[in-house]
Protein backbone atom coordinates (compact mmCIF):
# COMPACT_ATOMS: atom_id res chain seq x y z
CA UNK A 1 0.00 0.00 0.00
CA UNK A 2 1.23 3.29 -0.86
CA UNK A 3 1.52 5.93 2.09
CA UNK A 4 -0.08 9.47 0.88
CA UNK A 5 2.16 12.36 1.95
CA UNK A 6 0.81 16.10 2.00
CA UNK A 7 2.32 17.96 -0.26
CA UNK A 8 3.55 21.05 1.61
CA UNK A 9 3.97 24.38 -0.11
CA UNK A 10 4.61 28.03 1.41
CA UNK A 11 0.56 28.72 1.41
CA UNK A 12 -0.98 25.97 0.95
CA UNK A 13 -0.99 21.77 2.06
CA UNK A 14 -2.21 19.35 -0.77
CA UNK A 15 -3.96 16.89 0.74
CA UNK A 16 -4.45 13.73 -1.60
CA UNK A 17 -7.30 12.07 -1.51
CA UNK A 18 -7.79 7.93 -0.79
CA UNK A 19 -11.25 6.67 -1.11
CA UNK A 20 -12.65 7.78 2.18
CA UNK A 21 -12.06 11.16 1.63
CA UNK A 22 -12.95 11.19 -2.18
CA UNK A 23 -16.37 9.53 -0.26
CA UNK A 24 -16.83 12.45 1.66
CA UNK A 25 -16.41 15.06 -0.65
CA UNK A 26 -19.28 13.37 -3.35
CA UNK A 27 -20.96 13.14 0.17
CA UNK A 28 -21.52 16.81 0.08
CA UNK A 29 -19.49 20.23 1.55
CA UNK A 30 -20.89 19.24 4.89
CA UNK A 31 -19.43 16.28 5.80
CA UNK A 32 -16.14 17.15 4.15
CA UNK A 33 -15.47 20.30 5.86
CA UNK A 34 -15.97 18.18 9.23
CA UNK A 35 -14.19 15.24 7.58
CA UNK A 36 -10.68 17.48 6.64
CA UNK A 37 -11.10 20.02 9.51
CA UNK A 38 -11.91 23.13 7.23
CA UNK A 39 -14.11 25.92 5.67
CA UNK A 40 -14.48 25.53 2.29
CA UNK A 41 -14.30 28.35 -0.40
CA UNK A 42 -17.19 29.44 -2.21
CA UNK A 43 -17.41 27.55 -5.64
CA UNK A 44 -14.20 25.17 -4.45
CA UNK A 45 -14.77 23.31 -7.60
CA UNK A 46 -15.80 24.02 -10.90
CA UNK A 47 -15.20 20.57 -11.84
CA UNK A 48 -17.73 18.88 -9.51
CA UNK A 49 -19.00 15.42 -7.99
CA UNK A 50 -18.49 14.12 -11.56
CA UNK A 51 -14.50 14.30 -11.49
CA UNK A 52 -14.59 13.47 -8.15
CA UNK A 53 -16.52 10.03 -8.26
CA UNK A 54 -14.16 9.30 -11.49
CA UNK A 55 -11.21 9.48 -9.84
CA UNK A 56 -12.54 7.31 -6.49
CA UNK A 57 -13.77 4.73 -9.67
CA UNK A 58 -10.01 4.83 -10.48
CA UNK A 59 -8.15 4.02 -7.58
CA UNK A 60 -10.77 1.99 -6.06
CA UNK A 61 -10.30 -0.17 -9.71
CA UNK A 62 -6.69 0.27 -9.76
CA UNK A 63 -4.92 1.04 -5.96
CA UNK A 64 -1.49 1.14 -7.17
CA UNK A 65 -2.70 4.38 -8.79
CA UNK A 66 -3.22 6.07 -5.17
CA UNK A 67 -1.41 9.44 -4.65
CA UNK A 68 -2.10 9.94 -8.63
CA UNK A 69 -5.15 11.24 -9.05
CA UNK A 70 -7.05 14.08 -6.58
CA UNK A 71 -5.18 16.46 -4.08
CA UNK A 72 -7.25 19.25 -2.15
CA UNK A 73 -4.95 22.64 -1.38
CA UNK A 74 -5.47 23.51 1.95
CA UNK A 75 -4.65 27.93 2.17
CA UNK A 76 -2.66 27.13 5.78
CA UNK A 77 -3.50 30.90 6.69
CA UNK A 78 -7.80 30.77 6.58
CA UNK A 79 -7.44 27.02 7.15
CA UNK A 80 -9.52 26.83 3.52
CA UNK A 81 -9.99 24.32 0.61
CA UNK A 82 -10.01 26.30 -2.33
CA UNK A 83 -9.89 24.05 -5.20
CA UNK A 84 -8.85 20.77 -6.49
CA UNK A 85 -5.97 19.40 -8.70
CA UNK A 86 -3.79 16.88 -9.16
CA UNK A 87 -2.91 14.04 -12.31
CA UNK A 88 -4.82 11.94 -14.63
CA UNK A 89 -3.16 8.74 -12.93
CA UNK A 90 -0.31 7.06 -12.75
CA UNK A 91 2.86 7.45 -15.28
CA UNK A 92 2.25 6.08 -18.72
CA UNK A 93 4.49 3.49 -20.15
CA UNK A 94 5.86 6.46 -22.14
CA UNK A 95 6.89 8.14 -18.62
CA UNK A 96 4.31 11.15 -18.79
CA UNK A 97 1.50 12.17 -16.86
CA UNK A 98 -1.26 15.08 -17.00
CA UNK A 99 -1.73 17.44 -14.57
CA UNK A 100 -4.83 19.58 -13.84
CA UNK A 101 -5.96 21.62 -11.43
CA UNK A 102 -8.22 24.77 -10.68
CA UNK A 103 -8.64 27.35 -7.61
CA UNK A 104 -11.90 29.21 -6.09
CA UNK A 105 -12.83 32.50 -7.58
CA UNK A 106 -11.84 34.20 -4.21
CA UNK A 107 -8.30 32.81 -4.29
CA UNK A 108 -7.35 33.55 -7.78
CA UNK A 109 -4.81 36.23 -8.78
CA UNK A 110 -3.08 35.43 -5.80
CA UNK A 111 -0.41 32.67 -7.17
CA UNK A 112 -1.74 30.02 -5.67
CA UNK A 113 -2.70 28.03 -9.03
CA UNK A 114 1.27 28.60 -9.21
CA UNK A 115 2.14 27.70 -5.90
CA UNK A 116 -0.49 24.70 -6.27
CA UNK A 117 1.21 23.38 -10.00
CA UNK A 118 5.06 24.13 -8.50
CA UNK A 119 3.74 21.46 -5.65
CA UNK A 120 2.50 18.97 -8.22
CA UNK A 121 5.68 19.13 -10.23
CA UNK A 122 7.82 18.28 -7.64
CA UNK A 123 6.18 15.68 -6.40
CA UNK A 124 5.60 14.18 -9.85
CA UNK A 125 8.78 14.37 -10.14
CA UNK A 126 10.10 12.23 -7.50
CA UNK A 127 8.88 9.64 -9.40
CA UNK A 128 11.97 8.17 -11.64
CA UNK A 129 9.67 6.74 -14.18
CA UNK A 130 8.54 10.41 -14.95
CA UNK A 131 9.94 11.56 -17.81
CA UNK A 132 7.41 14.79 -18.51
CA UNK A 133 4.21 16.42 -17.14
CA UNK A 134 1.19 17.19 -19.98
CA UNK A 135 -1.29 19.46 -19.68
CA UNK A 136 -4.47 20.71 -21.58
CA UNK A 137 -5.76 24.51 -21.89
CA UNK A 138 -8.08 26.07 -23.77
CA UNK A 139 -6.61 27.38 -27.24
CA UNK A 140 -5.95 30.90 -25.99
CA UNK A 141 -4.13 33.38 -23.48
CA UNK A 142 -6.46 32.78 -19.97
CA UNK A 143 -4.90 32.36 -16.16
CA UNK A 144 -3.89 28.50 -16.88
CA UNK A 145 -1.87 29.08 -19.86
CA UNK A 146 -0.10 31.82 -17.59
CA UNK A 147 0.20 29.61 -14.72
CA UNK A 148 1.78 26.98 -16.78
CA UNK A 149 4.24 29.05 -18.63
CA UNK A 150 5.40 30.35 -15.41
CA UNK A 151 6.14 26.57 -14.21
CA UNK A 152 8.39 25.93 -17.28
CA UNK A 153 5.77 24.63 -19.46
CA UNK A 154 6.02 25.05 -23.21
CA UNK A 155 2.77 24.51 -25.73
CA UNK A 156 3.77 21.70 -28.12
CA UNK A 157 0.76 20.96 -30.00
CA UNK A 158 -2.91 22.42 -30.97
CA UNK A 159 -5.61 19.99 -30.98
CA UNK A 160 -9.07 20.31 -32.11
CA UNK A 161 -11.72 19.29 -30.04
CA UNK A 162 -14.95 18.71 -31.28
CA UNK A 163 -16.32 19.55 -27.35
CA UNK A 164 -14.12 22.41 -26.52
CA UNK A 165 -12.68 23.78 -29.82
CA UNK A 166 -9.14 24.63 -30.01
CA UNK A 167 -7.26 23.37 -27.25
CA UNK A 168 -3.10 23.80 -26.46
CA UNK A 169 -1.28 20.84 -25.39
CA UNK A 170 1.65 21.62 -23.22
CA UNK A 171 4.62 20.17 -21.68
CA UNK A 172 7.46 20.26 -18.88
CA UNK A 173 10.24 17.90 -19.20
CA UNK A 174 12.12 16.35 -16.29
CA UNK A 175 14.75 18.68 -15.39
């Protein structure tokens, strides 16, 4: 069994998520603030239940995978869960994995998406099978294509989607 470690960051703890907690939070706000101990932001996820029950379908099918999939940030100061983030599972046999991730409206333009991703990468990246991190933006200049450029990323590819249009595809590669 892998043992989950918080990710600790300068404003924020990313908590990841096993089943029982990834239970709580498609419980409902309630029972996860009193589950982790917090308040939770306004609009803490955009992504919702949805994303949430996928990624408990995921390790619950494939446990190995635990510590890959959801982490909650924590703001240390308000004692606050203001978003969600995390990868798309474990390292591919081609040594990548995505990364996503997304703050409250009341926490953004602070640097924590920054903070959040810089957290992500590192711990990725204590992995030895990692070779690079993906991610996936929308096909123009918003506050993730910033957040990722200022984490090293570099767009390699545009893809179009027939759901979202024209989306970037970047990359970091192990340093």
């Amino acid at each position: 069994m892998v043992a989950l470690k918080v990710v600790e960051t300068e404003n924020l703890r990313l908590v990841p998520c096993d089943a029982q907690l990834l239970k709580m939070a498609i419980k409902g706000n309630k029972q996860l603030s009193e589950f982790l101990g917090v308040s939770l932001a306004d609009h803490w996820t955009q992504f919702g239940v949805g994303s949430l029950q996928y990624a408990l379908d995921q390790i619950l099918a494939r446990p190995w995978e635990l510590g890959w999939w959801t982490y909650f940030p924590i703001h240390k100061l308000d004692n606050m869960l203001i978003g969600s983030g995390g990868y798309k599972g474990s390292p591919t046999d081609e040594g990548t994995v995505e990364l996503g991730y997304e703050i409250a409206p009341g926490y953004c333009n602070r640097g924590l998406a920054t903070e959040m991703t810089r957290g992500l990468i590192k711990k990725a990246f204590t992995d030895n099978r990692l070779k690079s991190i993906l991610a996936h933006t929308l096909g123009q200049a918003n506050a993730s294509t910033t957040v990722l450029t200022k984490c090293g990323f570099t767009k390699i590819e545009e893809i179009e989607s027939t759901e979202d249009g024209l989306i970037w595809k970047w990359e970091l590669i192990r340093p």
